[in-house]
PDB file of N, CA and C in Angstrom:
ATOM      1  N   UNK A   1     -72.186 -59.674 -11.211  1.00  0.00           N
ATOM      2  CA  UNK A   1     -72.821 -60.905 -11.634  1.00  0.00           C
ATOM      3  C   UNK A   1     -73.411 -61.596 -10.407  1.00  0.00           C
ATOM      4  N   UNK A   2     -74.394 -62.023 -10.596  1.00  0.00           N
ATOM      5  CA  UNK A   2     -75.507 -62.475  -9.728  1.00  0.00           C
ATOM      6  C   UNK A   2     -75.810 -64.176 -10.118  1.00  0.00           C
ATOM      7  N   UNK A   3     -75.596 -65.089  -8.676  1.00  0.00           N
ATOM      8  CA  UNK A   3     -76.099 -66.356  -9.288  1.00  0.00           C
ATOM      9  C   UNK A   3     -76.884 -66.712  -8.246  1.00  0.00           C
ATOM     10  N   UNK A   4     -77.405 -67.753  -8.542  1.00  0.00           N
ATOM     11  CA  UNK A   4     -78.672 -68.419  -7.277  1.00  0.00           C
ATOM     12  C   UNK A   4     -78.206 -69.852  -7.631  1.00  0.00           C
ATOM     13  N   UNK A   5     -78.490 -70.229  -5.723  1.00  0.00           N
ATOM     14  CA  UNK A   5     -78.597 -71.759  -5.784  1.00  0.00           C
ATOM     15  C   UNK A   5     -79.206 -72.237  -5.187  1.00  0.00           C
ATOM     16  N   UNK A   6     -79.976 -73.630  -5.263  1.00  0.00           N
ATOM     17  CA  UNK A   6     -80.890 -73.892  -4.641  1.00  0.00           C
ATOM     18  C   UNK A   6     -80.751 -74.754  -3.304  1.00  0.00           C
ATOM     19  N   UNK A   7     -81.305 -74.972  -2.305  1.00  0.00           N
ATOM     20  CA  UNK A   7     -81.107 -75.522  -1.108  1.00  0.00           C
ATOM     21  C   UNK A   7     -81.065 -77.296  -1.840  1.00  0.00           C
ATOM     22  N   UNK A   8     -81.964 -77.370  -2.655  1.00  0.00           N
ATOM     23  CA  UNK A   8     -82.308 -78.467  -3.490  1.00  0.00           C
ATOM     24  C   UNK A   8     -81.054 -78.795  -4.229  1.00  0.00           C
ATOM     25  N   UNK A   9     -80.637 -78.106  -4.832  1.00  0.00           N
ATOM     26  CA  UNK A   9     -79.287 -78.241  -5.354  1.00  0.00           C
ATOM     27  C   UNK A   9     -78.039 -78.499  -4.921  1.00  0.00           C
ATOM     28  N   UNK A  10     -78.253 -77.693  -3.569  1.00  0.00           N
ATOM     29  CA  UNK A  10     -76.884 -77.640  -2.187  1.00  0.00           C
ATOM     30  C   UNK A  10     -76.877 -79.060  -2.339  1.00  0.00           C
ATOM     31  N   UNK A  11     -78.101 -79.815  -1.938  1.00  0.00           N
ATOM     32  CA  UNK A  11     -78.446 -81.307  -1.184  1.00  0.00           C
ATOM     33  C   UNK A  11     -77.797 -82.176  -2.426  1.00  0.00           C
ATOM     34  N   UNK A  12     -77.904 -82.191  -3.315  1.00  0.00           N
ATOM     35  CA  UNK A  12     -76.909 -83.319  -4.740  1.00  0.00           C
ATOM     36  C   UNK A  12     -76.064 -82.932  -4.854  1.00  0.00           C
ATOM     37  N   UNK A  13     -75.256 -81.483  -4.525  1.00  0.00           N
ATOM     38  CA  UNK A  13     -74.314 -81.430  -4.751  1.00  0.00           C
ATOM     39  C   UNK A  13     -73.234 -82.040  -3.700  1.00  0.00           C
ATOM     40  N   UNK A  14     -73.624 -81.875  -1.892  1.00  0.00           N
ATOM     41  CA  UNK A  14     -73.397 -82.163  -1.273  1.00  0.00           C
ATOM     42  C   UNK A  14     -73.156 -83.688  -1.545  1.00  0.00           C
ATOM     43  N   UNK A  15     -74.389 -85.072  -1.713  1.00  0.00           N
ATOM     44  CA  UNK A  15     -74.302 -86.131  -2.030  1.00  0.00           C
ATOM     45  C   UNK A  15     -73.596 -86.573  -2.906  1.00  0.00           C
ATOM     46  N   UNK A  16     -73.230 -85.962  -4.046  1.00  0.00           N
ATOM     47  CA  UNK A  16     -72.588 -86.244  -5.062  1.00  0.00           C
ATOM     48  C   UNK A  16     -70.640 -86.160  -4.020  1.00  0.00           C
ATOM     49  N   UNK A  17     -70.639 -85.300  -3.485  1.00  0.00           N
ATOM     50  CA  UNK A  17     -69.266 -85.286  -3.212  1.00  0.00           C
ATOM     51  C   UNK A  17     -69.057 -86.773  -2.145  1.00  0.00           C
ATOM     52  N   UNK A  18     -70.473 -87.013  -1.222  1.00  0.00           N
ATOM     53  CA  UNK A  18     -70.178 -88.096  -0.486  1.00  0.00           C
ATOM     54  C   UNK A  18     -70.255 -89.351  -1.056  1.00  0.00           C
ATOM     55  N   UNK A  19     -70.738 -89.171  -2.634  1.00  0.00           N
ATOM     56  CA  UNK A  19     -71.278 -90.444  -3.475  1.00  0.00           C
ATOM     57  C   UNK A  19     -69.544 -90.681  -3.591  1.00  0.00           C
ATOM     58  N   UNK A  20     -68.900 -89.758  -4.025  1.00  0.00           N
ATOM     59  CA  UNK A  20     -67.637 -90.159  -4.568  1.00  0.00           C
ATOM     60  C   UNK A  20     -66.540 -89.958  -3.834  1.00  0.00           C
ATOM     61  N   UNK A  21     -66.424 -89.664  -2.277  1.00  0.00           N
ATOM     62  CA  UNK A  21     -65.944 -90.298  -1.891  1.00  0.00           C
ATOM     63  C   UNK A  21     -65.795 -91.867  -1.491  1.00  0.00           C
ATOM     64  N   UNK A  22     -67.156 -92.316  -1.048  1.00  0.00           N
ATOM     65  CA  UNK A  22     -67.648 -93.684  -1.285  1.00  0.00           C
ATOM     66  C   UNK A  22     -67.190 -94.490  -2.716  1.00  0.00           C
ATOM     67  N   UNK A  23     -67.534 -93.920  -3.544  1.00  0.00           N
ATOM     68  CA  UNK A  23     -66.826 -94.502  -4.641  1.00  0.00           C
ATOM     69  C   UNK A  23     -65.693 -95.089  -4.721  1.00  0.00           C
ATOM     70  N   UNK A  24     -64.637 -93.752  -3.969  1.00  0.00           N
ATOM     71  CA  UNK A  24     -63.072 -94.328  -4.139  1.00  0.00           C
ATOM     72  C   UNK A  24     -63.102 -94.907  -2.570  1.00  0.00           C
ATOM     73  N   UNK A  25     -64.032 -95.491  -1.912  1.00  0.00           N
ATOM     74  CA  UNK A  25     -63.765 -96.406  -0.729  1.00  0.00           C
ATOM     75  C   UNK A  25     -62.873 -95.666   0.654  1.00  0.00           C
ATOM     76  N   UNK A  26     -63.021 -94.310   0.441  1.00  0.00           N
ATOM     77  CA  UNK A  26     -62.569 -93.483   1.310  1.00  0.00           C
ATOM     78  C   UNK A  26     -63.823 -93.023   2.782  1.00  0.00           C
ATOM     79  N   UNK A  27     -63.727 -93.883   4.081  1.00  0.00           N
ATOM     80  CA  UNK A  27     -64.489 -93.591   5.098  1.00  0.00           C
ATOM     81  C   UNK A  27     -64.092 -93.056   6.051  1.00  0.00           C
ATOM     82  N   UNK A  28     -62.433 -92.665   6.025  1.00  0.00           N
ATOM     83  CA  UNK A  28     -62.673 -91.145   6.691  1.00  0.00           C
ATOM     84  C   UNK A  28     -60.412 -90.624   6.552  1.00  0.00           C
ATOM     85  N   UNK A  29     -60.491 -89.489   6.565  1.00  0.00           N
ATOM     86  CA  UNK A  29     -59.588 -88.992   6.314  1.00  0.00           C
ATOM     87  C   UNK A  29     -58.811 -88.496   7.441  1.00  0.00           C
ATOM     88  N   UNK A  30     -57.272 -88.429   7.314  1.00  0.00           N
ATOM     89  CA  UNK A  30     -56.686 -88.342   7.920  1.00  0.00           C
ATOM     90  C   UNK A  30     -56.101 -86.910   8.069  1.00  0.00           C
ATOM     91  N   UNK A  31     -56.384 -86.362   8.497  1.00  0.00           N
ATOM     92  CA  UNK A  31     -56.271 -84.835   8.256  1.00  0.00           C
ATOM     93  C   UNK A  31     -54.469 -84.179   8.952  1.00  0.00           C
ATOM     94  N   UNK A  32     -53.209 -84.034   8.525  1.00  0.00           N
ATOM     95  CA  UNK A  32     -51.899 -83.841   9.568  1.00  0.00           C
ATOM     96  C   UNK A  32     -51.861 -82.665   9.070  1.00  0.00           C
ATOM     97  N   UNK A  33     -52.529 -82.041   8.244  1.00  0.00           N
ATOM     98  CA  UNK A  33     -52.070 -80.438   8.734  1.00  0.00           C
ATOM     99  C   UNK A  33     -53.149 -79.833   9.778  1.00  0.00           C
ATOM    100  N   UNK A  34     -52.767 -78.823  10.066  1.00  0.00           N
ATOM    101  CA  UNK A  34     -53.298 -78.192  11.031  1.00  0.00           C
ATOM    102  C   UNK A  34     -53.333 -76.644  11.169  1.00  0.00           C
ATOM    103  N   UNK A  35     -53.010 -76.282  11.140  1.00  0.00           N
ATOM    104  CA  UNK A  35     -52.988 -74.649  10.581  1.00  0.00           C
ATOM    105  C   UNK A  35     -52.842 -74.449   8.860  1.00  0.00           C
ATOM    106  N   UNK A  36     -53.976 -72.901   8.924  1.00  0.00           N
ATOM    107  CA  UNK A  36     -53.794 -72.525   7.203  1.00  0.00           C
ATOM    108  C   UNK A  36     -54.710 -71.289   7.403  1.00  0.00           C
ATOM    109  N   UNK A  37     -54.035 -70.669   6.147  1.00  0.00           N
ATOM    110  CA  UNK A  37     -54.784 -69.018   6.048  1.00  0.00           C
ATOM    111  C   UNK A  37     -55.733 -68.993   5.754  1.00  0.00           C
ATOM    112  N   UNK A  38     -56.132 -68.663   6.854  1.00  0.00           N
ATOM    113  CA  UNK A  38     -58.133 -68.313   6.852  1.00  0.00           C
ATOM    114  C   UNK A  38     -58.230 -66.992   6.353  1.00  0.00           C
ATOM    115  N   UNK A  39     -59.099 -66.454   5.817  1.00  0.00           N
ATOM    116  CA  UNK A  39     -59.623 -65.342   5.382  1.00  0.00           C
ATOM    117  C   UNK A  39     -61.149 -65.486   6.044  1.00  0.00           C
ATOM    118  N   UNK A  40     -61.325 -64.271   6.512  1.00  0.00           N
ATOM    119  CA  UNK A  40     -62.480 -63.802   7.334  1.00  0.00           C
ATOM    120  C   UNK A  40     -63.965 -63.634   6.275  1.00  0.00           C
ATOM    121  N   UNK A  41     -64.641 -64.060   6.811  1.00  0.00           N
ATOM    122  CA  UNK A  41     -65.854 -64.374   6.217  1.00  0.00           C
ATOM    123  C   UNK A  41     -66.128 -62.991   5.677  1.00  0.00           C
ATOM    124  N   UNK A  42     -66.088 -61.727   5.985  1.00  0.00           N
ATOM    125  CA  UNK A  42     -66.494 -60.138   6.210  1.00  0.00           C
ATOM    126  C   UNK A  42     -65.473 -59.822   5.156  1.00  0.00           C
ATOM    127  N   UNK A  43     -64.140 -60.467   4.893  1.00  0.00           N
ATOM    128  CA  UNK A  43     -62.848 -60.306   3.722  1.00  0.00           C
ATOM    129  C   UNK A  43     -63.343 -60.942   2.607  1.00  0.00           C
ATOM    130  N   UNK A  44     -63.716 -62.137   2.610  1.00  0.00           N
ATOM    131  CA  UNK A  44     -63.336 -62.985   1.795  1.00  0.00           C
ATOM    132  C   UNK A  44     -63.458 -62.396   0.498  1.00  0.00           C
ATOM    133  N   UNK A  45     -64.661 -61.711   0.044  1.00  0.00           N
ATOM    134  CA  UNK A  45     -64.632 -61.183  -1.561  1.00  0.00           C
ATOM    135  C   UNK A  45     -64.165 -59.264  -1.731  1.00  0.00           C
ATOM    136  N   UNK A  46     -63.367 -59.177  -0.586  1.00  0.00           N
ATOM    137  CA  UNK A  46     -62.724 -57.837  -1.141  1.00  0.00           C
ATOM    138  C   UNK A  46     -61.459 -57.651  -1.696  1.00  0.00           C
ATOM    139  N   UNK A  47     -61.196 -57.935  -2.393  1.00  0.00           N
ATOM    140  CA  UNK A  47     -59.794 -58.042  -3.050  1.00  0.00           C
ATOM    141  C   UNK A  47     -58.724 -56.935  -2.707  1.00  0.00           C
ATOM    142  N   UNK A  48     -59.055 -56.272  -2.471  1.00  0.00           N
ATOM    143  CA  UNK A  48     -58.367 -54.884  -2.082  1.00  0.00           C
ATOM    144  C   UNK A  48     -57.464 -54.754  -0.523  1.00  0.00           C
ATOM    145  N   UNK A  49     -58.067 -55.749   0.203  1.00  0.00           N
ATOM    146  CA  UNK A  49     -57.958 -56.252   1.535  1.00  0.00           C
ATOM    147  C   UNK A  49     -56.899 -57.181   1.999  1.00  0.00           C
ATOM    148  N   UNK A  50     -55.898 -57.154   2.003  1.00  0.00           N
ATOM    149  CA  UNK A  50     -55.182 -58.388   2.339  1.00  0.00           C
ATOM    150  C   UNK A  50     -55.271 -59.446   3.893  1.00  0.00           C
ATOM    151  N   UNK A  51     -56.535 -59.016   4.473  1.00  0.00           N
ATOM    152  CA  UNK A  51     -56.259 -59.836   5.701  1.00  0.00           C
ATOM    153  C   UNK A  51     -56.338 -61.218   5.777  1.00  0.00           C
ATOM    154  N   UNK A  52     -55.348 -61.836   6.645  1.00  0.00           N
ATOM    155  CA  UNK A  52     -55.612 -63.432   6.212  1.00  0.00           C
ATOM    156  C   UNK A  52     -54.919 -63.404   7.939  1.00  0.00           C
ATOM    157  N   UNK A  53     -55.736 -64.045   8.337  1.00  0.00           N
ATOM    158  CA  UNK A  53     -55.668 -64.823   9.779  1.00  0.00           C
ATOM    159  C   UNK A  53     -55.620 -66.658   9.794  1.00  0.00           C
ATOM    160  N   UNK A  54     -55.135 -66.987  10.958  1.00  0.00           N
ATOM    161  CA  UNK A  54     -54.699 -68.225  11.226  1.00  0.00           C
ATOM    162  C   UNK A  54     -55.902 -69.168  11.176  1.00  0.00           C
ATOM    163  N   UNK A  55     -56.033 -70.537  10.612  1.00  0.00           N
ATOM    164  CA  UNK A  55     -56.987 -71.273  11.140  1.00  0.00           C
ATOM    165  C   UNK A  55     -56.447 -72.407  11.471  1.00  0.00           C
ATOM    166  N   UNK A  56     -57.707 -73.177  12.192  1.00  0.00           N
ATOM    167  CA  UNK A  56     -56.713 -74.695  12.557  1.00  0.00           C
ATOM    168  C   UNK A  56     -58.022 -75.559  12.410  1.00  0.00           C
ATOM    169  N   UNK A  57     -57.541 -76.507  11.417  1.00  0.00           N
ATOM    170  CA  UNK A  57     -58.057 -77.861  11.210  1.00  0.00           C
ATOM    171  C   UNK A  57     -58.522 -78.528  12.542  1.00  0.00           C
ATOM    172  N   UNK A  58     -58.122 -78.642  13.220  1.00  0.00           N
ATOM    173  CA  UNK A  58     -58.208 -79.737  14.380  1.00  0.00           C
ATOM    174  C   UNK A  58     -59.381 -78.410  14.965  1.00  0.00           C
ATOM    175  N   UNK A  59     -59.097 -77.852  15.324  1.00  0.00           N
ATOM    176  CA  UNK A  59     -60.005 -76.715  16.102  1.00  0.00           C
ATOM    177  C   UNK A  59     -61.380 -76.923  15.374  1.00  0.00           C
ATOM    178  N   UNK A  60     -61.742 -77.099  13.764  1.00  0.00           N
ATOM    179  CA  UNK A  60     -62.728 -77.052  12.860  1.00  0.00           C
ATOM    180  C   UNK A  60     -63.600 -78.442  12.932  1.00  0.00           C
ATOM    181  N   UNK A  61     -62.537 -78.990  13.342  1.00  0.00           N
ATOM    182  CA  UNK A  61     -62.978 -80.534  13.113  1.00  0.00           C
ATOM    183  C   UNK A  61     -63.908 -81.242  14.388  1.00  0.00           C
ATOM    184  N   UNK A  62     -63.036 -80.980  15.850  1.00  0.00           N
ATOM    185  CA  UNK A  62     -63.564 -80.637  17.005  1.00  0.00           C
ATOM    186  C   UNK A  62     -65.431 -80.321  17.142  1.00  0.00           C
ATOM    187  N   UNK A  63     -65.369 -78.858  16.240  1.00  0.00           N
ATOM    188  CA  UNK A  63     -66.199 -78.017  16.677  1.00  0.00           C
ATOM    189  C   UNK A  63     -67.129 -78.780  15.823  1.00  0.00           C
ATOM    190  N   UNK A  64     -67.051 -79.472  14.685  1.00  0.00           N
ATOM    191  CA  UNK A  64     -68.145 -79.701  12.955  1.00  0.00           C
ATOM    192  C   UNK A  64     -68.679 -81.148  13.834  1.00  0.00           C
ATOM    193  N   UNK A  65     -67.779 -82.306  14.822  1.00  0.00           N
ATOM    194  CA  UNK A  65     -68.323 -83.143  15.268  1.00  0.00           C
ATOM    195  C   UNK A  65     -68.854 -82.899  16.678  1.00  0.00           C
ATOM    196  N   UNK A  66     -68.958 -81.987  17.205  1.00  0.00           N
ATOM    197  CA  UNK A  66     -69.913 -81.556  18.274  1.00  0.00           C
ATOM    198  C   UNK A  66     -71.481 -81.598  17.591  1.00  0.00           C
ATOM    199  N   UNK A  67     -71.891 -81.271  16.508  1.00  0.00           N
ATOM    200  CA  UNK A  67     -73.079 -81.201  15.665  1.00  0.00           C
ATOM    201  C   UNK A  67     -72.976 -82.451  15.501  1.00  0.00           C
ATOM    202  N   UNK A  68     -72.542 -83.614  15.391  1.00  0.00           N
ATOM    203  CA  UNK A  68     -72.685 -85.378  14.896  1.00  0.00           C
ATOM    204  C   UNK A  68     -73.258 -85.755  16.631  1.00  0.00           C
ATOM    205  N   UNK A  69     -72.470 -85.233  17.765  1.00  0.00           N
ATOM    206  CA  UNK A  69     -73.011 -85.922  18.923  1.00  0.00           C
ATOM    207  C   UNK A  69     -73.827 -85.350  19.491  1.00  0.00           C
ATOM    208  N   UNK A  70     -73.867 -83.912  19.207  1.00  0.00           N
ATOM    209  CA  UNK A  70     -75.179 -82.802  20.123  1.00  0.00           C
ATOM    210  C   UNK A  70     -76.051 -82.325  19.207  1.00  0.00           C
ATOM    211  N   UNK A  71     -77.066 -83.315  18.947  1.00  0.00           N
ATOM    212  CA  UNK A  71     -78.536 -83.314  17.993  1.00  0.00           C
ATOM    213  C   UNK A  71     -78.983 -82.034  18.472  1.00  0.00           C
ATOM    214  N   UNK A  72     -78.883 -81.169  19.874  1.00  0.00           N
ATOM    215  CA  UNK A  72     -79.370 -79.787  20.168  1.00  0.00           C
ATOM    216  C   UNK A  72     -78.447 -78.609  19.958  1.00  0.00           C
ATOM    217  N   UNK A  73     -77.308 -78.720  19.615  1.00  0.00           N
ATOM    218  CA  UNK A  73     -76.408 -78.174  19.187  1.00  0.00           C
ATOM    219  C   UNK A  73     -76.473 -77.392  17.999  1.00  0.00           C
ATOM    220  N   UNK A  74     -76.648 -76.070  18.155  1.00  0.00           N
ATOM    221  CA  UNK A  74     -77.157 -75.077  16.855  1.00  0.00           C
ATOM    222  C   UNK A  74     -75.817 -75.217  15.888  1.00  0.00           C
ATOM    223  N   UNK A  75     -76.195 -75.257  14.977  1.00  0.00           N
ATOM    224  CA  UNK A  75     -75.685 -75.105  12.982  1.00  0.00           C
ATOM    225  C   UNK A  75     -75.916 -73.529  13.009  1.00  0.00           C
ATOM    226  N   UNK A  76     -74.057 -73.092  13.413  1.00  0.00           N
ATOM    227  CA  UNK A  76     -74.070 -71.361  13.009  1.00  0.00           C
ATOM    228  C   UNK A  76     -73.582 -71.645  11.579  1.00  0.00           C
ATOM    229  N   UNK A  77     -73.114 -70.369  11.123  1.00  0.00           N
ATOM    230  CA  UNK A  77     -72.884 -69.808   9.889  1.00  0.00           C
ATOM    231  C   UNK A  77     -70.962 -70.016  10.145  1.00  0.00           C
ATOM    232  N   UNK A  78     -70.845 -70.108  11.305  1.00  0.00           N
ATOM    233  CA  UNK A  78     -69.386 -70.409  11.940  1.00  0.00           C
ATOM    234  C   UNK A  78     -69.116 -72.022  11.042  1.00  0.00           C
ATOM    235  N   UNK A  79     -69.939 -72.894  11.170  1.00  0.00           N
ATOM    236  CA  UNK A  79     -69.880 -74.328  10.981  1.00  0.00           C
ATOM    237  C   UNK A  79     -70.108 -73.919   9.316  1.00  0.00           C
ATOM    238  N   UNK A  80     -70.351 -73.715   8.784  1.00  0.00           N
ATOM    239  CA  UNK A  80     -70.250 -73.538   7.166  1.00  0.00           C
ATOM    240  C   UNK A  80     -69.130 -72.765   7.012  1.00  0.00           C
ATOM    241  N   UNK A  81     -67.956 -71.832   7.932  1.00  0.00           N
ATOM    242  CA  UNK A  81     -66.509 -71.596   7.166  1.00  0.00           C
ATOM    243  C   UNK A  81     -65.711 -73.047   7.596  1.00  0.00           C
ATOM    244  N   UNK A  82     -65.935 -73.179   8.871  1.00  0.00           N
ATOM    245  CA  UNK A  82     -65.310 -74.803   9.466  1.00  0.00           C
ATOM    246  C   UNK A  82     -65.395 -76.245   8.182  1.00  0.00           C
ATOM    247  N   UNK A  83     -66.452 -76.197   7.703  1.00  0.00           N
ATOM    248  CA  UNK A  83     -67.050 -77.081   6.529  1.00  0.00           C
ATOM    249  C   UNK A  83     -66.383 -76.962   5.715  1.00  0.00           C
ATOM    250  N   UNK A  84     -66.312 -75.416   5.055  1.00  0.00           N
ATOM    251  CA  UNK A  84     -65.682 -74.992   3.808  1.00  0.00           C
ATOM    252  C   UNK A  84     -63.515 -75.488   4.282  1.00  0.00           C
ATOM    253  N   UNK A  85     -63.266 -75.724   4.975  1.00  0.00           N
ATOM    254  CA  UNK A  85     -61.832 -75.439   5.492  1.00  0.00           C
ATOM    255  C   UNK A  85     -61.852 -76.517   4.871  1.00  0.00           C
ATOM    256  N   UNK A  86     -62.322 -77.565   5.872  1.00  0.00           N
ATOM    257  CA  UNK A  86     -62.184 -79.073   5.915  1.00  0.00           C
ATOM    258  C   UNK A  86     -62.500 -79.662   4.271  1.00  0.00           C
ATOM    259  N   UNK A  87     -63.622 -79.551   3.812  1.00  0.00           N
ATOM    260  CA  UNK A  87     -63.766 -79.526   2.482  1.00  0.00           C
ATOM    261  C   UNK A  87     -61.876 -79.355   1.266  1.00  0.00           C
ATOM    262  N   UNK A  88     -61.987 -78.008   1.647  1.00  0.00           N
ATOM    263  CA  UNK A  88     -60.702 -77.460   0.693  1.00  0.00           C
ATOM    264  C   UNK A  88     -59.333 -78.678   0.910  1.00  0.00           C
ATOM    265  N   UNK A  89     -59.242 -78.820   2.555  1.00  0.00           N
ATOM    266  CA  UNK A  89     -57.902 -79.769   3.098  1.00  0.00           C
ATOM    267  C   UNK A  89     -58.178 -81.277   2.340  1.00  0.00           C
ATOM    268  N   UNK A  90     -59.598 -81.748   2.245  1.00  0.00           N
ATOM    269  CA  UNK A  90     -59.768 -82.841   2.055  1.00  0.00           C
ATOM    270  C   UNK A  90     -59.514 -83.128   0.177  1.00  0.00           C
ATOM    271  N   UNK A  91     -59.588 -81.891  -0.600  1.00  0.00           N
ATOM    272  CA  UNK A  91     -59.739 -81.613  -1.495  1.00  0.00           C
ATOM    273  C   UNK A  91     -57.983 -81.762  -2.149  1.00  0.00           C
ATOM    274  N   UNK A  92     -57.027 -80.717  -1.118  1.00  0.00           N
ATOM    275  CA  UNK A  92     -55.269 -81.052  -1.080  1.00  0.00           C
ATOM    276  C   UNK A  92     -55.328 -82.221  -1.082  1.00  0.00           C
ATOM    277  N   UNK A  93     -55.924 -83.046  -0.367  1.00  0.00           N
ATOM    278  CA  UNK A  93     -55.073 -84.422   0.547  1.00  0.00           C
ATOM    279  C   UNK A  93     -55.591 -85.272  -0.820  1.00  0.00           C
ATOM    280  N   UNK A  94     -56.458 -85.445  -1.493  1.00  0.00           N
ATOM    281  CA  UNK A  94     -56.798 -86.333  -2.162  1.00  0.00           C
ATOM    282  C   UNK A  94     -56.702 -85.903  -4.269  1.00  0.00           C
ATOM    283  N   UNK A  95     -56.138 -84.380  -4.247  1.00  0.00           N
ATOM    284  CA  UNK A  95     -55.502 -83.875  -5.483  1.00  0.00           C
ATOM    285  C   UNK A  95     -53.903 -84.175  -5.646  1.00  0.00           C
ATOM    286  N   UNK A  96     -53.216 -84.630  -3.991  1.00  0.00           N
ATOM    287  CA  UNK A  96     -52.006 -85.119  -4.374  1.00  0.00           C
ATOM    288  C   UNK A  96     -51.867 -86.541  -4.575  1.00  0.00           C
ATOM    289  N   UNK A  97     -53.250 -87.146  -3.981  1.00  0.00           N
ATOM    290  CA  UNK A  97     -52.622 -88.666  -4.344  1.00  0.00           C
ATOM    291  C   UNK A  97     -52.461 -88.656  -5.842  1.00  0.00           C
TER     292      UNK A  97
END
């Protein structure tokens, strides 16, 4: 199965998540974990595969606000698993309140 999405689409979907954090008056999160099982970008959809390596929040977080202060600072494909981490943690932290 095959899906498409649009860069256009990325962009509301993206806003929509910052609309509602704004909503619930949330301007920035407190992140205390720090390690969690990363799965390798090259793994992630082989099921057959069990590799799962270490990641660290703080290490992700570091690296995602180097791009907020270094406007020349290249946007790898590295910074979209870093995104996706932080995303998921922010996702725990605010499914247990």
């Amino acid at each position: 199965m095959s899906k498409t999405v649009s860069i256009f689409e990325l962009s509301i979907i993206f806003q929509r998540i910052i609309d509602k954090l704004q909503f619930e008056e949330i301007s920035e999160m407190n992140v205390s974990i720090d390690f969690y099982k990363y799965i390798p970008t090259d793994e992630w959809a082989s099921l057959s595969n069990d590799v799962i390596e270490i990641g660290s929040l703080s290490d992700d977080i570091d690296n995602l606000k180097r791009l907020v202060v270094d406007k020349n600072r290249p946007c790898t494909y590295v910074d979209f698993d870093r995104l996706a981490s932080l995303l998921r943690a922010i996702s725990q932290l605010n499914n247990e309140v």
